[in-house]
N, C-alpha and C. Protein backbone atom coordinates (compact mmCIF):
# COMPACT_ATOMS: atom_id res chain seq x y z
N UNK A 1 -38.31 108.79 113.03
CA UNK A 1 -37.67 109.65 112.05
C UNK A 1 -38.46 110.95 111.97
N UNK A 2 -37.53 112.24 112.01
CA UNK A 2 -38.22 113.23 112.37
C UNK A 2 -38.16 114.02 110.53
N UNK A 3 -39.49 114.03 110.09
CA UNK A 3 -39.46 115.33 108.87
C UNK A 3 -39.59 116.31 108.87
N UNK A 4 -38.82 116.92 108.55
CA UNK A 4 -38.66 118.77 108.35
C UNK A 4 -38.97 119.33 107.39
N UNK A 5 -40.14 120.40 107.32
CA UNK A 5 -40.48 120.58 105.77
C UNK A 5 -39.71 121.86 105.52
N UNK A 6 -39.15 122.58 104.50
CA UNK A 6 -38.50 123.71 104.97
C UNK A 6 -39.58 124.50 103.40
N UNK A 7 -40.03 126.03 104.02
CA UNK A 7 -40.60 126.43 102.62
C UNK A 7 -39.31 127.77 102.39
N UNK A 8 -39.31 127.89 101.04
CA UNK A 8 -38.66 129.15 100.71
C UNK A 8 -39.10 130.13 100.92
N UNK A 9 -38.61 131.02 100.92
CA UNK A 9 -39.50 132.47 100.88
C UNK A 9 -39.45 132.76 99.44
N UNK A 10 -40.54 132.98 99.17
CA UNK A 10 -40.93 133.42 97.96
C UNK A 10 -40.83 134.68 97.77
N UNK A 11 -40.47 135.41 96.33
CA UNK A 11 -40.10 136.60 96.03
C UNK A 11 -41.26 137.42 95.81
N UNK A 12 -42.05 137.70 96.35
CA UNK A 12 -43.35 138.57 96.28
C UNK A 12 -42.84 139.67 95.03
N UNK A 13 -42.03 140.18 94.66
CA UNK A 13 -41.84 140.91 93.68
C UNK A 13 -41.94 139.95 91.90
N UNK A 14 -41.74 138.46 92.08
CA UNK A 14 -41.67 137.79 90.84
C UNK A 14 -43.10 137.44 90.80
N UNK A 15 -44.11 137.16 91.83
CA UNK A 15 -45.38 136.94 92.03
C UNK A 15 -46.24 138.05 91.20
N UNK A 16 -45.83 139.65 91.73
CA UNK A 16 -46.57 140.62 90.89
C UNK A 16 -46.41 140.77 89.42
N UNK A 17 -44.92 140.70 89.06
CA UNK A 17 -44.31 140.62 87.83
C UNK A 17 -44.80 139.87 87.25
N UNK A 18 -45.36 138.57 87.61
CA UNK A 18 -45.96 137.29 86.39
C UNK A 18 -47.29 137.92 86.04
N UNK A 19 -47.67 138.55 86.94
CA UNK A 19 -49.45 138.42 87.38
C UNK A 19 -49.50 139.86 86.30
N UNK A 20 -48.85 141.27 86.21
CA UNK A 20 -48.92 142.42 85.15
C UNK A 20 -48.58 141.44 84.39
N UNK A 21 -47.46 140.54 84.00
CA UNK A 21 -47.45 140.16 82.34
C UNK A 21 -48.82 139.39 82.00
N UNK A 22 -48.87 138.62 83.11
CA UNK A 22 -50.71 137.88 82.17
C UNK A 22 -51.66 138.98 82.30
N UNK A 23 -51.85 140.13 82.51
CA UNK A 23 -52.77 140.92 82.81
C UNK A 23 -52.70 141.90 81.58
N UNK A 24 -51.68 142.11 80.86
CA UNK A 24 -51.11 142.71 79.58
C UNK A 24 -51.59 141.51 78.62
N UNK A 25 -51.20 140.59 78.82
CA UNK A 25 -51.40 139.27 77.88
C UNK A 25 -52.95 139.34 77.48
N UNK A 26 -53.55 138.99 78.63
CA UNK A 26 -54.99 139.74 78.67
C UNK A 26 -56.03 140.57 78.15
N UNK A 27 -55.33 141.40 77.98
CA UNK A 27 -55.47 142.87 77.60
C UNK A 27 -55.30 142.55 76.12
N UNK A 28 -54.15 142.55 75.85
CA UNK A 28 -53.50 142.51 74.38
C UNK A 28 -54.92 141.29 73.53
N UNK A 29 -55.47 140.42 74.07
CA UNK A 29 -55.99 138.98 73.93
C UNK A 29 -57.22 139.76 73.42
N UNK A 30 -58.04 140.54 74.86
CA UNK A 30 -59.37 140.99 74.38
C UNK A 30 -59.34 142.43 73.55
N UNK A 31 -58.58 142.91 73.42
CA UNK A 31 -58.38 144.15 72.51
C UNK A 31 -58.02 143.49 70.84
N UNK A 32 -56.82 142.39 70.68
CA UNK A 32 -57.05 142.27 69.27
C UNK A 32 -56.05 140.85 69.30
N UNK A 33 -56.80 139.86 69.34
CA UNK A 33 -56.35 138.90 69.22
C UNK A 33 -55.62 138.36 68.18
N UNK A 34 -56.30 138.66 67.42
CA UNK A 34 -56.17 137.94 65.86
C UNK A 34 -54.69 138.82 65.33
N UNK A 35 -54.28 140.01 66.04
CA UNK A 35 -52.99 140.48 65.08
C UNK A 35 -52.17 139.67 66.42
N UNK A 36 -52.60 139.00 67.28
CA UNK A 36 -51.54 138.58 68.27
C UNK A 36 -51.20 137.16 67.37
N UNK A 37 -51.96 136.37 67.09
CA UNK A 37 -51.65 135.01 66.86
C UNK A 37 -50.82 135.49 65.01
N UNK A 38 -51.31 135.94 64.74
CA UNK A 38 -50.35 136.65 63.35
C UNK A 38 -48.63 136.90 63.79
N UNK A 39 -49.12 137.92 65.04
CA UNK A 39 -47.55 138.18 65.18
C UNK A 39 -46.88 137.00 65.72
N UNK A 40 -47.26 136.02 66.75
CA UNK A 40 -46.76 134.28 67.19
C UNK A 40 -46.45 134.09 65.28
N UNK A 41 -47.04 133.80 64.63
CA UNK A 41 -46.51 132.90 63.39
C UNK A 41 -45.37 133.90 63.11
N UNK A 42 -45.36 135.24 62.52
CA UNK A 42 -44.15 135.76 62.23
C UNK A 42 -43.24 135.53 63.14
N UNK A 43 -42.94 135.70 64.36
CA UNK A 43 -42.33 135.38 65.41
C UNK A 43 -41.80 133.79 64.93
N UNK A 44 -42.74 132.57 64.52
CA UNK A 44 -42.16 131.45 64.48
C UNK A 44 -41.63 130.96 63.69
N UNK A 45 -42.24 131.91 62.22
CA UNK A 45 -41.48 131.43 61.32
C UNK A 45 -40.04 132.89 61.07
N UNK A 46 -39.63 133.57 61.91
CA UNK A 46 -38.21 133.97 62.30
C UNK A 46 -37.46 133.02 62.64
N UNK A 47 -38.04 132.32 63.73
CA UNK A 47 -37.45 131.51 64.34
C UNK A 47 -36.58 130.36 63.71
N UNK A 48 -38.14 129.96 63.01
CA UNK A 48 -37.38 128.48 61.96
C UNK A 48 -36.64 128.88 61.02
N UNK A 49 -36.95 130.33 60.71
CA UNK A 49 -35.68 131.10 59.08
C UNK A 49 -34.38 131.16 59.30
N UNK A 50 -34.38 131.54 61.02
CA UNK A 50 -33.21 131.61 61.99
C UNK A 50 -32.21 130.27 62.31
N UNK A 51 -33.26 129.12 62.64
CA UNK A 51 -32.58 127.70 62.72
C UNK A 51 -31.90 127.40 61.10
N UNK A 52 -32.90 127.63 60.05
CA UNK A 52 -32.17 127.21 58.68
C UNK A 52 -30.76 127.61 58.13
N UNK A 53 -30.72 129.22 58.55
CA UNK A 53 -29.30 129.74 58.32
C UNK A 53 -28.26 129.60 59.40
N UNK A 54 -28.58 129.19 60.41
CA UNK A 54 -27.45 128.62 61.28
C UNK A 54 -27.32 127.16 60.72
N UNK A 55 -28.50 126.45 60.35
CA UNK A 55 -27.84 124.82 59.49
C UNK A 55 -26.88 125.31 58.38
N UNK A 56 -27.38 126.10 57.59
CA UNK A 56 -27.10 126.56 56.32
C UNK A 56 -25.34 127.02 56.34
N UNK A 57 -25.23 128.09 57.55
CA UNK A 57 -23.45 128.06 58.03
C UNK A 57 -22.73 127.24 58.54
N UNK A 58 -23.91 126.35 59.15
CA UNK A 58 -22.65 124.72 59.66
C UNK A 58 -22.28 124.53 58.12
N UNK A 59 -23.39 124.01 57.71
CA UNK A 59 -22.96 122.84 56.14
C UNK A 59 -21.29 124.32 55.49
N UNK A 60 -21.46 125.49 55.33
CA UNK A 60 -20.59 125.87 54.71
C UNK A 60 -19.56 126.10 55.88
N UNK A 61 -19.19 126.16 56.70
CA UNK A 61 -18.11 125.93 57.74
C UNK A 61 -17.91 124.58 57.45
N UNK A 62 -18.35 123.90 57.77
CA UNK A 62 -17.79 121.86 57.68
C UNK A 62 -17.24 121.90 56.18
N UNK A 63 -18.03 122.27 55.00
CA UNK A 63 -17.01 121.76 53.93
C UNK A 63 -15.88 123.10 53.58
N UNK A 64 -16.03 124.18 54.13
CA UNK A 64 -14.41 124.59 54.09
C UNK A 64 -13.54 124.31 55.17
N UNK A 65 -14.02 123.98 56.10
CA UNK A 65 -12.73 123.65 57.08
C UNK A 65 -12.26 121.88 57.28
N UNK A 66 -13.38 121.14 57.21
CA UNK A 66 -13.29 119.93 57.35
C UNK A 66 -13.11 119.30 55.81
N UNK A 67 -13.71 120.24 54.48
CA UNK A 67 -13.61 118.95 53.55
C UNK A 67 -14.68 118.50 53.68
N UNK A 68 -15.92 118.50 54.30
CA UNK A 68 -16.84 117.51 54.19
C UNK A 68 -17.67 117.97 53.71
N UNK A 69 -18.76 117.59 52.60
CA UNK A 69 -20.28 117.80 52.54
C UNK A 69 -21.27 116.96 53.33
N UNK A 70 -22.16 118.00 54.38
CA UNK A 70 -22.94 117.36 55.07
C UNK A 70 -24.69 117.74 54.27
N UNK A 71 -25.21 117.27 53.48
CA UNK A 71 -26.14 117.59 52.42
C UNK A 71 -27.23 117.79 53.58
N UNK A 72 -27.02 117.11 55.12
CA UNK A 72 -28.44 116.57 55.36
C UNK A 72 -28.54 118.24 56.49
N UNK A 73 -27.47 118.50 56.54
CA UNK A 73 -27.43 120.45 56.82
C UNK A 73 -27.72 121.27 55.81
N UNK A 74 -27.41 121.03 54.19
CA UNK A 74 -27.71 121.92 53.83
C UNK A 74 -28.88 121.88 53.19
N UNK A 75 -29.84 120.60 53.14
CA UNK A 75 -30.72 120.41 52.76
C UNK A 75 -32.28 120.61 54.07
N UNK A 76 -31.61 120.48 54.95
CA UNK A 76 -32.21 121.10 56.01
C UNK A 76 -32.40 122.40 56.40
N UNK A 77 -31.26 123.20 56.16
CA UNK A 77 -31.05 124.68 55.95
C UNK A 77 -31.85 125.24 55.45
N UNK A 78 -31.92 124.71 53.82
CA UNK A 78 -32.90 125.56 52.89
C UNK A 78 -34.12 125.63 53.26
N UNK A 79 -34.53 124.47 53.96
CA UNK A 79 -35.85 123.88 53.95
C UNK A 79 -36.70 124.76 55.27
N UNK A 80 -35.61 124.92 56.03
CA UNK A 80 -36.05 125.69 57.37
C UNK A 80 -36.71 126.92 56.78
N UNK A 81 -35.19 127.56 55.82
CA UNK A 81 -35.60 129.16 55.11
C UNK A 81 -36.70 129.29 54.63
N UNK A 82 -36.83 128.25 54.01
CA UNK A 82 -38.00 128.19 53.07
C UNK A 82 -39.51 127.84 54.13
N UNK A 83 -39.46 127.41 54.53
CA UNK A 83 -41.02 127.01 55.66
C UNK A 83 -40.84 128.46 56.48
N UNK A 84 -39.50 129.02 57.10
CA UNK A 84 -39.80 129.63 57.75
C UNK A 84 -40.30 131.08 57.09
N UNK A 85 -39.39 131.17 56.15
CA UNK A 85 -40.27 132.50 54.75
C UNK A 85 -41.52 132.21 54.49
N UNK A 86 -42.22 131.45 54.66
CA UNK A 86 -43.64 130.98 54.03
C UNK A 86 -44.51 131.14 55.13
N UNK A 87 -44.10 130.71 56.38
CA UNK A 87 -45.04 130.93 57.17
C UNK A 87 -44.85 132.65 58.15
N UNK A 88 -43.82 133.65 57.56
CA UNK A 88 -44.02 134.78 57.63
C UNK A 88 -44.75 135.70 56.61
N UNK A 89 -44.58 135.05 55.37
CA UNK A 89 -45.42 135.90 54.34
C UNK A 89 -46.76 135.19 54.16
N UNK A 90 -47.46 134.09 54.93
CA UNK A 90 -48.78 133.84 55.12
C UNK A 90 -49.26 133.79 56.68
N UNK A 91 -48.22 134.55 57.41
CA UNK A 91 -48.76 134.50 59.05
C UNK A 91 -50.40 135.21 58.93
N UNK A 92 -50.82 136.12 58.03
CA UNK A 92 -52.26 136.54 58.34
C UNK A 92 -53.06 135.25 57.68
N UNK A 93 -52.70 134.65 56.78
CA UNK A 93 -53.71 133.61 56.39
C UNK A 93 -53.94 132.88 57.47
N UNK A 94 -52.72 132.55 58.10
CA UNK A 94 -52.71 131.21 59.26
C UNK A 94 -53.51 131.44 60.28
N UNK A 95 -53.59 133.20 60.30
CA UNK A 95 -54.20 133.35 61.54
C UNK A 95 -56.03 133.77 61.43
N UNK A 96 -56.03 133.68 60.15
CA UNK A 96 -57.50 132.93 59.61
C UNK A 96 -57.97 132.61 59.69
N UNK A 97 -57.23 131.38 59.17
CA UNK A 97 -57.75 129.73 59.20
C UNK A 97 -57.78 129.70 60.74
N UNK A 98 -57.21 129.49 61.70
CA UNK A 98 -57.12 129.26 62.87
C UNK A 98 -58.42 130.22 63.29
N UNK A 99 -58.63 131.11 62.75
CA UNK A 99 -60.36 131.66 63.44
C UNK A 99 -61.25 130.97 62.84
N UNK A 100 -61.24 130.84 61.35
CA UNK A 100 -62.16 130.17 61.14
C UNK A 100 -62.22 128.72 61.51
N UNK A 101 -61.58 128.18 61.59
CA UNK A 101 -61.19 126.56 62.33
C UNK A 101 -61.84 126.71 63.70
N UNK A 102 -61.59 127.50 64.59
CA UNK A 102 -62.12 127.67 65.60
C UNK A 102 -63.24 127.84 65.61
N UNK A 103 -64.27 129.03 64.63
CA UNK A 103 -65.53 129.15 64.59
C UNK A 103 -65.87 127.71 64.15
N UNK A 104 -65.90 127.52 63.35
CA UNK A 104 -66.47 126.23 63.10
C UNK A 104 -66.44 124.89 64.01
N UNK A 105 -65.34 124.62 64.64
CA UNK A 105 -65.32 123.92 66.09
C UNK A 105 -66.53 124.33 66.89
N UNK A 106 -66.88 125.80 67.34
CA UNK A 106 -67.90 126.49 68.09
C UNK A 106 -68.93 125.61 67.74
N UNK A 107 -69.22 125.90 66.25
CA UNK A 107 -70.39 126.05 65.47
C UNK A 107 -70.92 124.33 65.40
N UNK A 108 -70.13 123.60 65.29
CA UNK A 108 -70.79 122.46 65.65
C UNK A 108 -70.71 121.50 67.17
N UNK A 109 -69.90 122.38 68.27
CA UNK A 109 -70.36 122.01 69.28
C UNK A 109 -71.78 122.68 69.76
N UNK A 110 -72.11 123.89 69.44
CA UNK A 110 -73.34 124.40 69.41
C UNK A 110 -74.38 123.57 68.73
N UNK A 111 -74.28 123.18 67.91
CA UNK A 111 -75.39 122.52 66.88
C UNK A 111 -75.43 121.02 67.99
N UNK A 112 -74.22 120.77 68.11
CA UNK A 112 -74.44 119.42 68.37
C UNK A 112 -75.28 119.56 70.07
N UNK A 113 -75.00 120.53 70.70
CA UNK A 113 -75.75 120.42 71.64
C UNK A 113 -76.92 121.28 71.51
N UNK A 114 -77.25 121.49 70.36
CA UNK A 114 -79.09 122.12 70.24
C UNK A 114 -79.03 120.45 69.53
N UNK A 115 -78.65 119.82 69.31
CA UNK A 115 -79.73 118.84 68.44
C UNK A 115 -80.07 117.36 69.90
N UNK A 116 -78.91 117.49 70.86
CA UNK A 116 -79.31 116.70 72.04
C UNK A 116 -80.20 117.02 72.97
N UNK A 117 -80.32 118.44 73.08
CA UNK A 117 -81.70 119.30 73.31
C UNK A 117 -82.75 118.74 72.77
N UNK A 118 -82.88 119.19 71.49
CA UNK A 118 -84.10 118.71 71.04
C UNK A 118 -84.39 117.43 70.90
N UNK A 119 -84.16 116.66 70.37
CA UNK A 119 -84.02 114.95 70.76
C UNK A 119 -84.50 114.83 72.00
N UNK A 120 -83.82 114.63 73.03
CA UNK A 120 -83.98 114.29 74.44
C UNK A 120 -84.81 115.34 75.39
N UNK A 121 -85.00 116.76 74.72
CA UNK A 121 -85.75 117.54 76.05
C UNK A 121 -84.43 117.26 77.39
N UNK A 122 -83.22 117.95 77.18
CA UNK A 122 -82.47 117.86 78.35
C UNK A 122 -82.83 119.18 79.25
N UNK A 123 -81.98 120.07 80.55
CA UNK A 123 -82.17 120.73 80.72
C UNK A 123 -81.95 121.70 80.03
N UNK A 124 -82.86 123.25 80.50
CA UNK A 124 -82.97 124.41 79.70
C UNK A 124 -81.62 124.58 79.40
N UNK A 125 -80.71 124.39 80.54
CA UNK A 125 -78.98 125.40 80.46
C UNK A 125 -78.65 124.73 78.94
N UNK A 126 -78.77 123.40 78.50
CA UNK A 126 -78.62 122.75 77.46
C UNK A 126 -78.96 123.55 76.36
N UNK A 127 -79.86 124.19 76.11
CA UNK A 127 -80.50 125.01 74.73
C UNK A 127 -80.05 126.52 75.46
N UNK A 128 -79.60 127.16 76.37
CA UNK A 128 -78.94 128.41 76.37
C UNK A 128 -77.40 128.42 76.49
N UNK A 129 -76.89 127.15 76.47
CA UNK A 129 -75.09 126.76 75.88
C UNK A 129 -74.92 126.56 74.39
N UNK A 130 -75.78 125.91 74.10
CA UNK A 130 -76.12 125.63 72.52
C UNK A 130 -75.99 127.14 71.96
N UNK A 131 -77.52 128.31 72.31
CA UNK A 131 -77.12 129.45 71.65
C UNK A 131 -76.14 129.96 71.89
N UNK A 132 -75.26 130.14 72.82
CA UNK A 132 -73.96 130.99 73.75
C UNK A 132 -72.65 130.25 72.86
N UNK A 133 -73.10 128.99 72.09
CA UNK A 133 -72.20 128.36 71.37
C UNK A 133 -71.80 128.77 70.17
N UNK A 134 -73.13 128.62 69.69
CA UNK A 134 -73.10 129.39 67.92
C UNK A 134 -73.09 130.74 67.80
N UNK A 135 -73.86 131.64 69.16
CA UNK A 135 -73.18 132.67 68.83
C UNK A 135 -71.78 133.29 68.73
N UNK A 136 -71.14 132.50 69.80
CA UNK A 136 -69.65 132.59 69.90
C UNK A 136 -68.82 132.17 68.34
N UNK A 137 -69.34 130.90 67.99
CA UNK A 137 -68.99 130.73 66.56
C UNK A 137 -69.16 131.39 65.44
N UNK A 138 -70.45 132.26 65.25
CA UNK A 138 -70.95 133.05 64.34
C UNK A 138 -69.74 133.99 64.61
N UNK A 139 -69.73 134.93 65.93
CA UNK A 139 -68.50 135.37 66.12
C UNK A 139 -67.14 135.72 66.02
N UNK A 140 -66.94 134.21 66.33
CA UNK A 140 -65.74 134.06 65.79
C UNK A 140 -65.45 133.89 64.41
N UNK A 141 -66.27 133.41 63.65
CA UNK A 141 -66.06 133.25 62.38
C UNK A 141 -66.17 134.61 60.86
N UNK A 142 -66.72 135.30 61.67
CA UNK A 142 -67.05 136.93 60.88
C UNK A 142 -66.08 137.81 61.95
N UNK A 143 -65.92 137.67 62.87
CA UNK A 143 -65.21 139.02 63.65
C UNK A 143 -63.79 138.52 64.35
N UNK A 144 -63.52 138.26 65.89
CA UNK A 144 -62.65 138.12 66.15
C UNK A 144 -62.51 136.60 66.88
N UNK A 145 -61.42 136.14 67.06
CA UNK A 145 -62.05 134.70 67.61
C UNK A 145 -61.98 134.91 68.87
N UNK A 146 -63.20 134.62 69.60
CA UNK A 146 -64.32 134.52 70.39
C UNK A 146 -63.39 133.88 71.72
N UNK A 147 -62.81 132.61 71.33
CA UNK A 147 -62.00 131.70 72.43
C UNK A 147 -60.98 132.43 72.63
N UNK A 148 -59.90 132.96 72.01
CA UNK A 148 -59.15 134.02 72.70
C UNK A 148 -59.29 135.03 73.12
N UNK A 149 -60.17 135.64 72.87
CA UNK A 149 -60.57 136.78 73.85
C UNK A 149 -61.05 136.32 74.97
N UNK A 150 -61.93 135.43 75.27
CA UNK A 150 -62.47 134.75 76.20
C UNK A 150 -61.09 134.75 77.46
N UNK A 151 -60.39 133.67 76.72
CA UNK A 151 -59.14 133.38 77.49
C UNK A 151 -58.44 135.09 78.12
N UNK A 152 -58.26 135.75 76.78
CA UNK A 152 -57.93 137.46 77.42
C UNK A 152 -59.06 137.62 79.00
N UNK A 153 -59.70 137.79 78.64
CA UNK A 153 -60.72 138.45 79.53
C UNK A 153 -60.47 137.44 81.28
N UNK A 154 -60.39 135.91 81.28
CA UNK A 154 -59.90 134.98 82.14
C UNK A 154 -58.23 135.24 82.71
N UNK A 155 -57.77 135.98 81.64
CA UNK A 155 -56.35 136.30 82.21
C UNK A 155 -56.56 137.27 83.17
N UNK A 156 -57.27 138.26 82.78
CA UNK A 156 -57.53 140.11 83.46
C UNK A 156 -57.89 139.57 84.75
N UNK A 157 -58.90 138.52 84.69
CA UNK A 157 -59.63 138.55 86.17
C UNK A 157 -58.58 137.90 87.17
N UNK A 158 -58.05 136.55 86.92
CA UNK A 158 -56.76 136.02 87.44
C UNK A 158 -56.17 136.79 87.65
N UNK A 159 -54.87 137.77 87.03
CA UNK A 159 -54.33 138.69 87.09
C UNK A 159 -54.63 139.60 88.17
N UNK A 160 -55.69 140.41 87.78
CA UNK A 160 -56.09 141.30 88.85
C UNK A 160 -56.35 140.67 90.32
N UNK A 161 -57.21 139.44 90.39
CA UNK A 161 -57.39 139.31 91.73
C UNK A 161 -55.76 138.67 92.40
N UNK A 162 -54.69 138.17 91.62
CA UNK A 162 -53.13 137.89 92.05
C UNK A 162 -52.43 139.02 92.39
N UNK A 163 -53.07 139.97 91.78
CA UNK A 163 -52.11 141.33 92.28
C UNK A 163 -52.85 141.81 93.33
N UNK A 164 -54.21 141.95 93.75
CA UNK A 164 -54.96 142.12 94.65
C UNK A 164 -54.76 141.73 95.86
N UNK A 165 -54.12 140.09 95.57
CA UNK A 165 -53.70 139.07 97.11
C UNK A 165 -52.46 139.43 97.32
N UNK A 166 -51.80 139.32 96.34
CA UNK A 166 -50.48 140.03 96.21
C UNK A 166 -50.30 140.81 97.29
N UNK A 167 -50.63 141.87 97.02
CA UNK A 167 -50.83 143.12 97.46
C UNK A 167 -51.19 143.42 99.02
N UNK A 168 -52.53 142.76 99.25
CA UNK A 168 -52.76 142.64 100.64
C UNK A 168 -52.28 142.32 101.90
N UNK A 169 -51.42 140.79 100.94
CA UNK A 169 -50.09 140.27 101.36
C UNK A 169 -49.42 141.13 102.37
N UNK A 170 -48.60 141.54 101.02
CA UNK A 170 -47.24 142.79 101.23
C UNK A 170 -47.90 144.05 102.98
N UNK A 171 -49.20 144.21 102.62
CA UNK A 171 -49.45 144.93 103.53
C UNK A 171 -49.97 144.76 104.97
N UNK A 172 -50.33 143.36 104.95
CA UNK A 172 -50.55 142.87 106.42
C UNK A 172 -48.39 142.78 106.76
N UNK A 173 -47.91 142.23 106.01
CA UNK A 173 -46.58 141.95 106.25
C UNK A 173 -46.09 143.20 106.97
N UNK A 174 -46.18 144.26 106.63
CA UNK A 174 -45.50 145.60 106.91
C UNK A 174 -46.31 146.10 107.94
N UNK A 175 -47.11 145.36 108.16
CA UNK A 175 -48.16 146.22 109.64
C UNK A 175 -47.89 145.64 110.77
């Protein structure tokens, strides 16, 4: 039995296109994170305000056209409006807590690996991850959070070196 592998040709133009949006993503990440994850909650709680009033017009379409009350639409409806109004008029709290939640995650994986340091005498890298830990947490917890920018900064380099291969690609191709 004979197998044939067949590959597609891939669209070298959707390859660059992904690689600028994570490279913007990136960007946007290490420049100001914290109004990004703000704008995700407003964004989500649109979303869910959006699902409630489409429940909210079934339940009043079904009992004028059908006669029926469906309570578990319109009690769902409200409920959407309502979570989804709440988590737009506290999207900056949320995105807070979520730094400070994060610093503090930092802050005791740092601790916890200065205290296995000291205990055990492990290697040095052990007590210079520890500080690289809590400072990141101190960080994050007074300024911006630390892990998304991180991630920004991991997008840029990905990014750039995909458009780089990308690129090189395209130009051995044409030679």
């Amino acid at each position: 039995m004979k197998v044939t592998v067949i590959k597609q040709k891939e669209d070298k133009n959707i390859n660059i296109i992904s690689s600028v949006i994570m490279l913007i993503l990136g960007i946007i990440l290490v420049l100001n994170a914290n109004q990004l994850i703000t704008t995700i909650f407003i964004i989500l709680g649109a979303i869910i305000t959006g699902f409630g009033l489409i429940k909210l017009l079934s339940y009043f379409k079904s009992k004028q056209q059908l006669n029926i009350e469906n309570n578990e639409a319109l009690i769902s409806g409200i409920l959407s409006i309502a979570i989804g109004l709440i988590t737009i008029l506290l999207a900056s709290i949320l995105s807070n807590a979520i730094q400070i939640i994060s610093g503090i995650w930092l802050l005791l994986l740092g601790l916890n690996k200065l205290t296995i340091y000291l205990q055990f005498k492990t290697a040095p890298i052990d007590l210079i991850l520890a500080i690289i830990l809590i400072g990141l947490a101190i960080y994050t917890i007074f300024f911006e959070n630390a892990i998304l920018i991180i991630i920004g900064i991991v997008l840029i380099i990905t990014a750039g070196y995909d458009i780089i291969t990308e690129l090189s690609k395209n130009k051995k191709t044409t030679n």
